[in-house]
N, C-alpha and C. Protein backbone atom coordinates (compact mmCIF):
# COMPACT_ATOMS: atom_id res chain seq x y z
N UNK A 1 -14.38 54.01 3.17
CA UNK A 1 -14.55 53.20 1.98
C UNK A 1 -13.25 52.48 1.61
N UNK A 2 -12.08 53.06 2.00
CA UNK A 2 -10.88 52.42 1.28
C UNK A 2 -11.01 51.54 2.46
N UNK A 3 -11.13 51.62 3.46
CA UNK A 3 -10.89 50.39 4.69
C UNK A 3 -11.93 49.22 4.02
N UNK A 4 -12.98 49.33 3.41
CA UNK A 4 -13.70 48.04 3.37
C UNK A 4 -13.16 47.62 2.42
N UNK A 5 -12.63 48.51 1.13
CA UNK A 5 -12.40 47.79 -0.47
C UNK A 5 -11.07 47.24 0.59
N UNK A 6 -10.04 47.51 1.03
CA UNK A 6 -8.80 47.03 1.38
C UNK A 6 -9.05 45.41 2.20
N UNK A 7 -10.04 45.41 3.22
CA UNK A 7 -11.05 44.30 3.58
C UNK A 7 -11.21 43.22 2.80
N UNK A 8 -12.14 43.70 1.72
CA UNK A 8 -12.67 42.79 0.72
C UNK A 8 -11.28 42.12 -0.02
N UNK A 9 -10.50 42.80 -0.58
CA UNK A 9 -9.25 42.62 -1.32
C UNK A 9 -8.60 41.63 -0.31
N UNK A 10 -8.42 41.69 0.84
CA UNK A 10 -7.89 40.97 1.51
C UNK A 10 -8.45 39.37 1.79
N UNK A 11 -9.88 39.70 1.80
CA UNK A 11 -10.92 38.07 1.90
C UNK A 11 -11.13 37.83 0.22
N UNK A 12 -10.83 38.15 -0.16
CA UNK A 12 -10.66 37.39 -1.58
C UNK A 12 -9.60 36.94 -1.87
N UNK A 13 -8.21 37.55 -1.46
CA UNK A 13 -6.77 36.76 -1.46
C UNK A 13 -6.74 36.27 -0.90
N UNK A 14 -7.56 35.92 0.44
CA UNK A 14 -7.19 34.68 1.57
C UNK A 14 -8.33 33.24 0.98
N UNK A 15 -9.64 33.67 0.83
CA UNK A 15 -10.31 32.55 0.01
C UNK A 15 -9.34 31.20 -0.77
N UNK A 16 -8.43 31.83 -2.14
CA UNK A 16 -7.57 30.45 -2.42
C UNK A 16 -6.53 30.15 -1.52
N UNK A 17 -6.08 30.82 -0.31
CA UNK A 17 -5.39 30.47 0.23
C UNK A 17 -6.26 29.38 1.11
N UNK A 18 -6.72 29.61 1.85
CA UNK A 18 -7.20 28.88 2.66
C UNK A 18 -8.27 27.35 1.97
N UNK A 19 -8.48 27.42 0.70
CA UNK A 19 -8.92 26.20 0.51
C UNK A 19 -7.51 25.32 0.11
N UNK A 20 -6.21 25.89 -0.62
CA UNK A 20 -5.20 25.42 -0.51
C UNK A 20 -4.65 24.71 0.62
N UNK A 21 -4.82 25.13 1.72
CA UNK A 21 -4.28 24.75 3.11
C UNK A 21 -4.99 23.60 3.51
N UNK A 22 -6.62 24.14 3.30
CA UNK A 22 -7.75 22.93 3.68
C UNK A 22 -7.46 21.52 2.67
N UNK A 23 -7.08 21.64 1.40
CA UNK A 23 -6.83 20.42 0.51
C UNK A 23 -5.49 19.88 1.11
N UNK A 24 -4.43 20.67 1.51
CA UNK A 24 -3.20 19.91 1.50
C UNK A 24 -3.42 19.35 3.18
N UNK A 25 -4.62 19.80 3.95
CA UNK A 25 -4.67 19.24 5.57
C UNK A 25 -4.84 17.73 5.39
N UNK A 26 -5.75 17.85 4.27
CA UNK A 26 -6.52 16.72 3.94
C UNK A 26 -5.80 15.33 3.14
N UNK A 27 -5.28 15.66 2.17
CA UNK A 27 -3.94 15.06 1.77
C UNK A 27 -2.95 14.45 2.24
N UNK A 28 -2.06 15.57 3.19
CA UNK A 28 -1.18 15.19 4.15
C UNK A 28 -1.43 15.37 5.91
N UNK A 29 -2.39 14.33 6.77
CA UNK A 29 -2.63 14.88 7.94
C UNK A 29 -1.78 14.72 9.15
N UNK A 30 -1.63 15.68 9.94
CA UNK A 30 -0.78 15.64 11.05
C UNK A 30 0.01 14.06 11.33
N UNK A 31 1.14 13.95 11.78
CA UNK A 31 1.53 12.55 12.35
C UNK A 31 2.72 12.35 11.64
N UNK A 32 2.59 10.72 11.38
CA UNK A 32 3.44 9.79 10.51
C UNK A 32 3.56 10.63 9.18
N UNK A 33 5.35 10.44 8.81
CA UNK A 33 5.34 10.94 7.54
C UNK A 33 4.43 9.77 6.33
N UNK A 34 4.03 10.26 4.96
CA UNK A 34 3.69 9.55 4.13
C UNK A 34 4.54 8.04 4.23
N UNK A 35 5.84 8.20 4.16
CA UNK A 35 7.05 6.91 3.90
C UNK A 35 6.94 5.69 5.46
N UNK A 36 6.57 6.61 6.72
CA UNK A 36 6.05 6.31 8.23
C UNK A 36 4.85 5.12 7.48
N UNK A 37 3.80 6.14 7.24
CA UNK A 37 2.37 5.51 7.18
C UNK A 37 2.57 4.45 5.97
N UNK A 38 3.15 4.06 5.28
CA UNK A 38 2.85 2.92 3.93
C UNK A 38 3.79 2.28 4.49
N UNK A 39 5.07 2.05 5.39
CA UNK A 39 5.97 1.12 5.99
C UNK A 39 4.34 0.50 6.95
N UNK A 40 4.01 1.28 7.70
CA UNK A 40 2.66 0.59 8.79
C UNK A 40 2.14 -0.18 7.98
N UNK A 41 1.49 0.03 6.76
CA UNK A 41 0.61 -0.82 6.05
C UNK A 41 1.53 -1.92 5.93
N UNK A 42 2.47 -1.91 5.47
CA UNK A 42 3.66 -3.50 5.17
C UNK A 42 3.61 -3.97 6.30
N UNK A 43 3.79 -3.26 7.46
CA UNK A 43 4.06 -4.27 8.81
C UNK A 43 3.01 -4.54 9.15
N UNK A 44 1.92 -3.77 8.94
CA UNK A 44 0.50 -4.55 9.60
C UNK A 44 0.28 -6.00 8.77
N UNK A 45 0.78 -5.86 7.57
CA UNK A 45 0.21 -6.89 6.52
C UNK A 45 1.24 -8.45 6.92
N UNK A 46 2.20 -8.12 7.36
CA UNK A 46 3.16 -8.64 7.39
C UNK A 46 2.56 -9.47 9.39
N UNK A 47 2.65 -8.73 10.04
CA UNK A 47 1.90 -9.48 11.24
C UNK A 47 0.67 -10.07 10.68
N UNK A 48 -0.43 -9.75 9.89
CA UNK A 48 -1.42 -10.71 9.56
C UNK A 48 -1.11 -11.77 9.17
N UNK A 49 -0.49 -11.75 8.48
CA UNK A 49 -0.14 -12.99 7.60
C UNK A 49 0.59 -14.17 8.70
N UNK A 50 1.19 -13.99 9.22
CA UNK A 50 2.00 -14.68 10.24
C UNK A 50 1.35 -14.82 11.35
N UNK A 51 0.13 -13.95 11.43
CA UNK A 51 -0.58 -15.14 12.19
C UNK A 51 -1.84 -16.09 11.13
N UNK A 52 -1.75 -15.79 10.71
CA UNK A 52 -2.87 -16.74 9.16
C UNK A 52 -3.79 -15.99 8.66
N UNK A 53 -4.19 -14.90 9.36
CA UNK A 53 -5.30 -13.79 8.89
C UNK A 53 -5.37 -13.42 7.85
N UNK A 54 -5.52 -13.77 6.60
CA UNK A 54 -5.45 -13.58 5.35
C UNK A 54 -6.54 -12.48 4.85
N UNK A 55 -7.38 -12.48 5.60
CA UNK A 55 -8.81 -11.27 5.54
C UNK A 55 -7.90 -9.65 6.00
N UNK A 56 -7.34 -10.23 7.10
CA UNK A 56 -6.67 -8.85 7.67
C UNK A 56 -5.22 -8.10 6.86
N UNK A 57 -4.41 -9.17 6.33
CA UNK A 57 -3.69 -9.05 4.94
C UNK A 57 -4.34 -8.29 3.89
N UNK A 58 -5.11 -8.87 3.64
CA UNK A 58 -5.76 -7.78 2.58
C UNK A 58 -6.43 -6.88 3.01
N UNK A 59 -6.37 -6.58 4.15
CA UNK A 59 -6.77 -4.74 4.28
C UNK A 59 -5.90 -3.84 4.19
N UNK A 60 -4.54 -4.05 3.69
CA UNK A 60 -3.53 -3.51 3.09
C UNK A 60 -3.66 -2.96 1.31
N UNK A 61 -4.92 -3.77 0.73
CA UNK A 61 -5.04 -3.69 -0.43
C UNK A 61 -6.09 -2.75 -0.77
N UNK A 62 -6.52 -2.11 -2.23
CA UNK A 62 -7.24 -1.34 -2.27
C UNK A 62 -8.65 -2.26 -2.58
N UNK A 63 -9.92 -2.23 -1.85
CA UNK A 63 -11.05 -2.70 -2.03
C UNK A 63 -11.40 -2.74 -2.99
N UNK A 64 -11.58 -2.68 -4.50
CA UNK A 64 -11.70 -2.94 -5.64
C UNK A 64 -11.59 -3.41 -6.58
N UNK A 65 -12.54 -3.97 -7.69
CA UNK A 65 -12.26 -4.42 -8.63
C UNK A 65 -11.26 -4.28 -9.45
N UNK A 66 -10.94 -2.90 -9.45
CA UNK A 66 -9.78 -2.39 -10.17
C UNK A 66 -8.23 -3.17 -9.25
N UNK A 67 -8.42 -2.93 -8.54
CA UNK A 67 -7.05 -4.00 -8.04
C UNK A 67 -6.46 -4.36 -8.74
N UNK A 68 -5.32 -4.42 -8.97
CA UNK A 68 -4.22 -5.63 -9.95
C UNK A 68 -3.28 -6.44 -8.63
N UNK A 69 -2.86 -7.53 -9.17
CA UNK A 69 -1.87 -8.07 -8.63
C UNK A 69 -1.31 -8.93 -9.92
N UNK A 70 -0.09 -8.70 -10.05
CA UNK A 70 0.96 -9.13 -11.00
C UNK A 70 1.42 -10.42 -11.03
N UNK A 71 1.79 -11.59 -11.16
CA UNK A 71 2.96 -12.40 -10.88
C UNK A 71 2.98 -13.38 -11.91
N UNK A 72 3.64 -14.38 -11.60
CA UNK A 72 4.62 -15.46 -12.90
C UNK A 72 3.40 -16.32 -13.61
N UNK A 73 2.36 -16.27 -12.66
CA UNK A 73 0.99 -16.98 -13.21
C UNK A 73 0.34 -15.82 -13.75
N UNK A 74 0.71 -14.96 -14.15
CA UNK A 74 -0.48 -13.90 -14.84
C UNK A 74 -0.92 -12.59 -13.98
N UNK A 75 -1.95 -12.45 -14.62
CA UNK A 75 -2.79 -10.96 -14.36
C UNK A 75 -3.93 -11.35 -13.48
N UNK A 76 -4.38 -10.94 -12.13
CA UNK A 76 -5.20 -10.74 -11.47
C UNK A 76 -6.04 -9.78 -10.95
N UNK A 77 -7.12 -9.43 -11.72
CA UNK A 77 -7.30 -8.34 -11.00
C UNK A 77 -9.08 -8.17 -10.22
N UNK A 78 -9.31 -7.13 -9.58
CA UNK A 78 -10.16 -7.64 -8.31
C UNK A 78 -9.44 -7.56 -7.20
N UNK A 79 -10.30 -7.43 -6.09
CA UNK A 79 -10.03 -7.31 -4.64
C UNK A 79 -10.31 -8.73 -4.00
N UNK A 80 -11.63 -8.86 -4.69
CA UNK A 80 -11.91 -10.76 -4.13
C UNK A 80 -10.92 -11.28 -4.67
N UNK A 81 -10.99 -11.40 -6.25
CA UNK A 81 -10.44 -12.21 -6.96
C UNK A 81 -8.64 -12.57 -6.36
N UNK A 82 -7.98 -11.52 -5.61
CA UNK A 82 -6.92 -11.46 -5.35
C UNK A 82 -7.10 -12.49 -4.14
N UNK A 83 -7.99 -11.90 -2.95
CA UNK A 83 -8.34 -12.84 -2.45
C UNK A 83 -8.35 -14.00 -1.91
N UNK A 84 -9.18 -14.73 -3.17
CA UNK A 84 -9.66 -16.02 -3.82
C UNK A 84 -8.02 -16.43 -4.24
N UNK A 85 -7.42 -15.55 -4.77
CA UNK A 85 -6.12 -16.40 -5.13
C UNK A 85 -5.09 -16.60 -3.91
N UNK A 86 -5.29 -15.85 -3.27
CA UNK A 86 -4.39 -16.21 -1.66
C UNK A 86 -4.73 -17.10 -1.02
N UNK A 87 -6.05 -17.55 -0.86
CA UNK A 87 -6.81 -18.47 -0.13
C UNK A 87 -6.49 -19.73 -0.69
N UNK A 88 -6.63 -19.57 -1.88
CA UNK A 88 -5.75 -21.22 -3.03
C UNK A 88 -4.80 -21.21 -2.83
N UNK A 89 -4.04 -20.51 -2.98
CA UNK A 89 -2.54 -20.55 -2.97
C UNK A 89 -1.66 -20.83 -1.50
N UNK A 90 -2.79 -20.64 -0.47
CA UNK A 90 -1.91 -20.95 1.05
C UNK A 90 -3.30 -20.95 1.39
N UNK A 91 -3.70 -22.09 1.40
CA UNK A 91 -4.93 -22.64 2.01
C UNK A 91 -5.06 -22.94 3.75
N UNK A 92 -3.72 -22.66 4.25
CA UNK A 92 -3.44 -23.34 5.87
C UNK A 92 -2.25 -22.21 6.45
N UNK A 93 -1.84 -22.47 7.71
CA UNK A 93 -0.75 -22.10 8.43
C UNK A 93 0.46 -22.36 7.95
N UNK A 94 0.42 -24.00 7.03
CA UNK A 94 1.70 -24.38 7.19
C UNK A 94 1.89 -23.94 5.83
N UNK A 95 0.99 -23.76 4.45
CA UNK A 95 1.67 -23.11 3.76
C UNK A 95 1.96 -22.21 3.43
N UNK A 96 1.18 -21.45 4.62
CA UNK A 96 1.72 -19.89 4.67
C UNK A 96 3.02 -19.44 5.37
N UNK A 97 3.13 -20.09 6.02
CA UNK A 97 4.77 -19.62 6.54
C UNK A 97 5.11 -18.81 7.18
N UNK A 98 6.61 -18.15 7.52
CA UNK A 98 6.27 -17.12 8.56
C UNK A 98 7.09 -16.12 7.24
N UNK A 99 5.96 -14.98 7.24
CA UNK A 99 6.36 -13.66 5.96
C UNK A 99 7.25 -12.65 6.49
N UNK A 100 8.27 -12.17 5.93
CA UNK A 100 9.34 -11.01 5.99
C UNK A 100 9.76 -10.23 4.97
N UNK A 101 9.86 -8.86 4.85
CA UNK A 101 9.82 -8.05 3.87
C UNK A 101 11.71 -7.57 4.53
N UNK A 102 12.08 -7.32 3.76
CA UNK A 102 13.83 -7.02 3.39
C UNK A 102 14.27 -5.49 2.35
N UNK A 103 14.71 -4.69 2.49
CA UNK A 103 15.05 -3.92 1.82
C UNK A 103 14.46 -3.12 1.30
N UNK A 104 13.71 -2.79 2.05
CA UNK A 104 11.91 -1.73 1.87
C UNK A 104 12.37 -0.20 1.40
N UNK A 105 12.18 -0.42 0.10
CA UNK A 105 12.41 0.82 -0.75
C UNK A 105 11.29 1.78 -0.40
N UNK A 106 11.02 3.11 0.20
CA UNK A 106 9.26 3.80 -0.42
C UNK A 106 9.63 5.15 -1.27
N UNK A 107 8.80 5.30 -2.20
CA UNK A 107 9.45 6.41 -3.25
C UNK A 107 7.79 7.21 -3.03
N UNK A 108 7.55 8.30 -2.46
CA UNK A 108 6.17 8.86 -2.27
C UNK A 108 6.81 9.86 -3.55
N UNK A 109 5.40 9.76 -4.61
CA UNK A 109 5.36 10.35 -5.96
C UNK A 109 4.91 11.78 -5.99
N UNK A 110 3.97 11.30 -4.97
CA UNK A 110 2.95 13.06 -5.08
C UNK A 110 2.51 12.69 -3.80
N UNK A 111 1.59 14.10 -3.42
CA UNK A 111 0.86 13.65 -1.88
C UNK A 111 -0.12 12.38 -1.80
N UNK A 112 -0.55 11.73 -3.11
CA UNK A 112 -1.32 10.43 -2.98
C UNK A 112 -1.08 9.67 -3.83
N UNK A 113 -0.03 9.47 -4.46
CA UNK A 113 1.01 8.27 -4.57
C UNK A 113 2.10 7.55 -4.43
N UNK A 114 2.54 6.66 -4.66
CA UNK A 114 3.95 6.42 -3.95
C UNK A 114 4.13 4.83 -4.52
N UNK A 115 5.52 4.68 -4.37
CA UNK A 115 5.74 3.13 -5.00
C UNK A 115 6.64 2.68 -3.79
N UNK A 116 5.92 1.19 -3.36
CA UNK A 116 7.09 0.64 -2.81
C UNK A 116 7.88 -0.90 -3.57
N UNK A 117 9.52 -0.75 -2.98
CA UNK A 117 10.00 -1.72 -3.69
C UNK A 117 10.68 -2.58 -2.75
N UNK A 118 10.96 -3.95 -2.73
CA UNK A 118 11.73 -5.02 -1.69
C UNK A 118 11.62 -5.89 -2.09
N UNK A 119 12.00 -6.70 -1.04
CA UNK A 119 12.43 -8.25 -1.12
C UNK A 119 11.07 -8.67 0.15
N UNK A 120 11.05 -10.14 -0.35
CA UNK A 120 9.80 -11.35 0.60
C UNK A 120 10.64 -12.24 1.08
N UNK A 121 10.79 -13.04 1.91
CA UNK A 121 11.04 -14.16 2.13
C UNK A 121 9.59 -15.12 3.00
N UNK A 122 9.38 -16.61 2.48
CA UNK A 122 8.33 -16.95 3.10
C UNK A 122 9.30 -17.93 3.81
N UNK A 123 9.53 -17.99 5.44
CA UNK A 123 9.60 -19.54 5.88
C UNK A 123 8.67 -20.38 6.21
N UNK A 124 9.00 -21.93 5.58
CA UNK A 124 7.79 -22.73 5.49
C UNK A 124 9.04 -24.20 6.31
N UNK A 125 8.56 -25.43 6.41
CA UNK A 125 9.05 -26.27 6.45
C UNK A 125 9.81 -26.90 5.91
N UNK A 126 9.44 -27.10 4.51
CA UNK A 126 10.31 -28.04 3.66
C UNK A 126 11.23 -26.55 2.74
N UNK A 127 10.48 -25.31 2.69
CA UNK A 127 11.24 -24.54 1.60
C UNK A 127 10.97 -22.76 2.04
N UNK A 128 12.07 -22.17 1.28
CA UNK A 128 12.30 -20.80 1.88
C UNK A 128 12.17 -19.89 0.83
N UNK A 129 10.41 -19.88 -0.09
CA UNK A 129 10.37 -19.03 -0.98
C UNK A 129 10.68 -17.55 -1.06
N UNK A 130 10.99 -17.05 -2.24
CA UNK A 130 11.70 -15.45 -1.58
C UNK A 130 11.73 -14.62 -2.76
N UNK A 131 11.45 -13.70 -3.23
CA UNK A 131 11.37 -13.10 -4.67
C UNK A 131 11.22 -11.55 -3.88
N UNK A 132 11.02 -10.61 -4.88
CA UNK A 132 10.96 -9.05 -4.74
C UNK A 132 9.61 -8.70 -5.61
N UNK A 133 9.23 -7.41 -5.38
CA UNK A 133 7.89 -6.92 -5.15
C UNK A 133 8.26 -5.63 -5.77
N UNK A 134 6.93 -4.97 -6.52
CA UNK A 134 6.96 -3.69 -6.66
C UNK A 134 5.72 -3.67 -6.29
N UNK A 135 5.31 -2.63 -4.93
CA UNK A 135 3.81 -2.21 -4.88
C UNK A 135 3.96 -1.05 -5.56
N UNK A 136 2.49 -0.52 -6.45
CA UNK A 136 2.02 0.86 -6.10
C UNK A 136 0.86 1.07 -5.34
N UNK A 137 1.05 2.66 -4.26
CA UNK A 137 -0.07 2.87 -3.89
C UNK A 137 -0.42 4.35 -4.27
N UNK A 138 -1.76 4.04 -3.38
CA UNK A 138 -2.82 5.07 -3.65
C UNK A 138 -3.01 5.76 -2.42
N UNK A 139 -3.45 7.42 -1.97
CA UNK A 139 -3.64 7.42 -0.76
C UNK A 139 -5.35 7.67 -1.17
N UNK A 140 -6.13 7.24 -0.32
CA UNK A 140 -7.64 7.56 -0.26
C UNK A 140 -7.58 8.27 1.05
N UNK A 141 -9.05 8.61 1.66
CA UNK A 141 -9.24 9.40 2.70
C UNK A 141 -8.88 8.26 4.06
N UNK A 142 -9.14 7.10 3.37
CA UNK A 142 -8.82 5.64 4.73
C UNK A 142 -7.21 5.52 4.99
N UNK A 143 -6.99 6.05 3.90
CA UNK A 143 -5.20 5.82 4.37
C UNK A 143 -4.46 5.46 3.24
N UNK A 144 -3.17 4.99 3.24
CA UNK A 144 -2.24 4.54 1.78
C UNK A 144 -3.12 2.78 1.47
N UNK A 145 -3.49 2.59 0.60
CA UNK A 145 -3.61 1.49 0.37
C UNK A 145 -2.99 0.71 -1.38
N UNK A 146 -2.67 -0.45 -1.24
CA UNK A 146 -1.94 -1.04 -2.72
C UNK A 146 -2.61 -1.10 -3.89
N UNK A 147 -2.62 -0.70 -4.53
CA UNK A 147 -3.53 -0.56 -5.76
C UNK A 147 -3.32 -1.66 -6.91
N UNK A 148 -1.51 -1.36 -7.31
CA UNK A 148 -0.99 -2.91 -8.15
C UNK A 148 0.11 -3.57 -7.17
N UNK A 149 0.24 -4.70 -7.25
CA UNK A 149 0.91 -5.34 -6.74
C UNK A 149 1.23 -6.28 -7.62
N UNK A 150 2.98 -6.55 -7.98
CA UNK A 150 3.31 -7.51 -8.89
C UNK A 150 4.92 -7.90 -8.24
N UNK A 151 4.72 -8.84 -7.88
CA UNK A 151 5.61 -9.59 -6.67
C UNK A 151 6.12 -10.90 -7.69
N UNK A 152 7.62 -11.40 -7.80
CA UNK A 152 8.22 -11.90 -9.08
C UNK A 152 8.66 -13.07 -7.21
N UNK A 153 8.60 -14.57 -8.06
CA UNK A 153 9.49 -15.71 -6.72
C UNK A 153 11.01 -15.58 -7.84
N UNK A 154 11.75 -15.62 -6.70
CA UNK A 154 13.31 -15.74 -7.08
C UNK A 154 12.80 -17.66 -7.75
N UNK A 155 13.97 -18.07 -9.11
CA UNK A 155 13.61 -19.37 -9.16
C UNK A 155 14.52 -20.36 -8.01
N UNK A 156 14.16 -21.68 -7.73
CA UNK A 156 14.89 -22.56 -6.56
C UNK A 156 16.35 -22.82 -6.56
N UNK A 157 16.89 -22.53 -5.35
CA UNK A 157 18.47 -22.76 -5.68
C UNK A 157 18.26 -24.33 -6.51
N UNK A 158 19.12 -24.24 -6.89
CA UNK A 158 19.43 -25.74 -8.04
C UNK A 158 18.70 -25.89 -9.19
N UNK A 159 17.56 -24.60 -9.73
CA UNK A 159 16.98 -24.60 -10.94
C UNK A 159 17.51 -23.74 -12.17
């Protein structure tokens, strides 16, 4: 009898252990550190864009309405709507430019958040827009994705 109560005592202290282990597998999974995996998302986003893929750019972002994106024109928020504003805003190749991220801060908050901070530069033809960024993300079960995004343009040399 003491062997089974000692048993039981034992599968009842391992029970929260082991869903502990199972949540944090799930959270944090084998591989790339967290700071690894949300640099990938910048560089994947960062090759889309430079080749014009603006659909594939925003699979860096979180699919939802809830979305924000920040900047000097206001509040955007939405996943289309963000979108819809990239598509206006660099309607072609040439005014999209070739995109580069500079000084890639990542601050991981908890196991499913994290902020990143840097610098943009866009080269275009006639001009070399360039400002700094604060993302936050989110991790879901798909991976780190941007939740707000509020990206400031430096103003033009000579303004």
């Amino acid at each position: 009898m003491r062997f089974a109560l000692r048993v039981m005592i034992f599968l009842l202290a391992a029970v929260p252990l082991s869903s502990t282990v199972y949540r944090t597998a799930i959270a944090s999974p084998p591989g790339a550190s967290d700071d690894a995996q949300i640099r990938a998302v910048l560089e994947t986003q960062v090759e889309a864009w430079n080749r014009g893929d603006v659909e594939a750019f925003m699979t860096g972002y979180w699919k939802s309405d809830e979305l924000t994106f920040v900047g000097a024109n206001g509040i955007t928020r939405g996943w289309q709507a963000v979108l819809d504003r990239y598509r206006k805003n660099y309607p072609d190749r040439k005014a999209m430019g070739r995109l580069s991220f500079s000084n890639l801060e990542v601050h991981v908050l908890c196991p499913d958040a994290a902020t990143a901070i840097g610098q943009y530069l866009l080269e275009r033809e006639k001009d070399k827009p360039a400002g700094i960024f604060t993302l936050d993300f989110k991790k879901f079960l798909t991976g780190w994705k941007i939740i707000v995004d509020h990206s400031t343009t430096f103003p033009a040399p000579g303004h």
